[in-house]
Protein backbone atom coordinates (compact mmCIF):
# COMPACT_ATOMS: atom_id res chain seq x y z
CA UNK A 1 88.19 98.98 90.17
CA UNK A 2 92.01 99.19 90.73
CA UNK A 3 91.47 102.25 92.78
CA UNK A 4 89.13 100.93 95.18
CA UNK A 5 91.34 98.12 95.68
CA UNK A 6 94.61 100.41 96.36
CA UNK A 7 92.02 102.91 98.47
CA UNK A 8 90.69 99.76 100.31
CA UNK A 9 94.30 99.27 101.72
CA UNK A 10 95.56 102.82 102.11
CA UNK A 11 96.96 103.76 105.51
CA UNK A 12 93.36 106.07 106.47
CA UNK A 13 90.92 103.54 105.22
CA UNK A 14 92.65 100.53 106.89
CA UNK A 15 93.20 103.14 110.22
CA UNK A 16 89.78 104.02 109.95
CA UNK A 17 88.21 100.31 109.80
CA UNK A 18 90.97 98.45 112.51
CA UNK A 19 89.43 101.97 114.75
CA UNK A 20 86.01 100.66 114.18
CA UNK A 21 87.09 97.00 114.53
CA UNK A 22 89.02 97.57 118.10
CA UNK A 23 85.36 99.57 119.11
CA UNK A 24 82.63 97.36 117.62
CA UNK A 25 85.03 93.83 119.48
CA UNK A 26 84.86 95.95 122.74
CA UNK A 27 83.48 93.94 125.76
CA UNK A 28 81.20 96.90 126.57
CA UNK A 29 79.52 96.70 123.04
CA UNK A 30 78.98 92.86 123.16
CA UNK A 31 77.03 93.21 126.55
CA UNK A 32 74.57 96.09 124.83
CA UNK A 33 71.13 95.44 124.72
CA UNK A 34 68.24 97.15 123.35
CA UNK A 35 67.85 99.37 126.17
CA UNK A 36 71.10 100.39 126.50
CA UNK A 37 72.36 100.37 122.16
CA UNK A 38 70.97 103.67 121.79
CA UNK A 39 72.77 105.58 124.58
CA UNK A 40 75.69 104.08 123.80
CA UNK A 41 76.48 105.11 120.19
CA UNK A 42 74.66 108.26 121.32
CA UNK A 43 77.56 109.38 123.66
CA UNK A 44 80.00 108.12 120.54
CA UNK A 45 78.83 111.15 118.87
CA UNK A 46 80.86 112.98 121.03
CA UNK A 47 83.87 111.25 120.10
CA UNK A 48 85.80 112.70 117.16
CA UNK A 49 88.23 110.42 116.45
CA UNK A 50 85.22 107.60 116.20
CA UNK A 51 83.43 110.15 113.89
CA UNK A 52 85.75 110.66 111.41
CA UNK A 53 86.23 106.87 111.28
CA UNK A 54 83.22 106.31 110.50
CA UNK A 55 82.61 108.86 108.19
CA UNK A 56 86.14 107.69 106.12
CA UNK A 57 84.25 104.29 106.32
CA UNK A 58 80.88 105.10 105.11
CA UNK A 59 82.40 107.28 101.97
CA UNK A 60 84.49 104.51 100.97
CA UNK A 61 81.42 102.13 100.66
CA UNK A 62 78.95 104.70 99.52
CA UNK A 63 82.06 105.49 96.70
CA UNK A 64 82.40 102.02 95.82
CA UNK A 65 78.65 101.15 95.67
CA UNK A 66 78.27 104.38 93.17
CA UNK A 67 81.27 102.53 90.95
CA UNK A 68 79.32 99.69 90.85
CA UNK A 69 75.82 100.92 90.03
CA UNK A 70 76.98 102.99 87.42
CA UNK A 71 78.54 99.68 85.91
CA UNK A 72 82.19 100.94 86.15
CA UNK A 73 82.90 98.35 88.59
CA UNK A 74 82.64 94.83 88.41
CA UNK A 75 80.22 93.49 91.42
CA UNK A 76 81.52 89.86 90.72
CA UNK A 77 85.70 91.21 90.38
CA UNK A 78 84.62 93.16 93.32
CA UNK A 79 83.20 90.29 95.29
CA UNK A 80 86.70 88.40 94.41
CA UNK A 81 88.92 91.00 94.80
CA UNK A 82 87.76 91.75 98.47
CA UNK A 83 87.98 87.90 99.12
CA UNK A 84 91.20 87.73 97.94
CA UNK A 85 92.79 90.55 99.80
CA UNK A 86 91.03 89.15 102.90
CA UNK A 87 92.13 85.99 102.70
CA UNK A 88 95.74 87.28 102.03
CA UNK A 89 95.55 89.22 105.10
CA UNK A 90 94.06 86.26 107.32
CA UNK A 91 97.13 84.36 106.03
CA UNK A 92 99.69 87.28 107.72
CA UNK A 93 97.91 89.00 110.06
CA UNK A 94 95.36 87.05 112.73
CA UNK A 95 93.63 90.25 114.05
CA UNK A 96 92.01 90.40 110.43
CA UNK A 97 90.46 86.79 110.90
């Protein structure tokens, strides 16, 4: 559980997710619409910096959801643990809020 919490706030996971967070908060992206979603994230494939975010992203989660299936991990220290470190970060950081 330690680990995920260390690996949650290493420099590449934290990169990876404020890359993701600066996209998904993009004016562009709130004006999609069903039409236009599709194309979009289609033309993001292109984009290898956006890529490998989201591929650091998804193996972090898909890591951390094997932990916690397997029983190694704690869903309920998990679900506290991530609170915690959010609220933390809400308390010195405002882009995290």
């Amino acid at each position: 559980m330690a680990r995920y919490v260390l690996l949650q706030g290493s420099e590449h996971v934290s990169s990876a997710r404020a890359r993701l967070e600066v996209l998904m908060n993009r004016t562009d992206v709130s004006e999609l619409k069903k039409e236009t979603y599709g194309p979009f994230f289609e033309n993001l494939i292109n984009d290898r910096e956006t890529v490998a975010a989201a591929i650091v992203e998804l193996k972090f989660f898909d890591s951390l959801a094997m932990c916690v299936e397997s029983s190694r991990c704690s869903k309920s220290s998990l679900a506290s643990t991530s609170f915690l470190m959010r609220k933390v970060s809400c308390k010195t950081s405002d882009h995290f809020c």
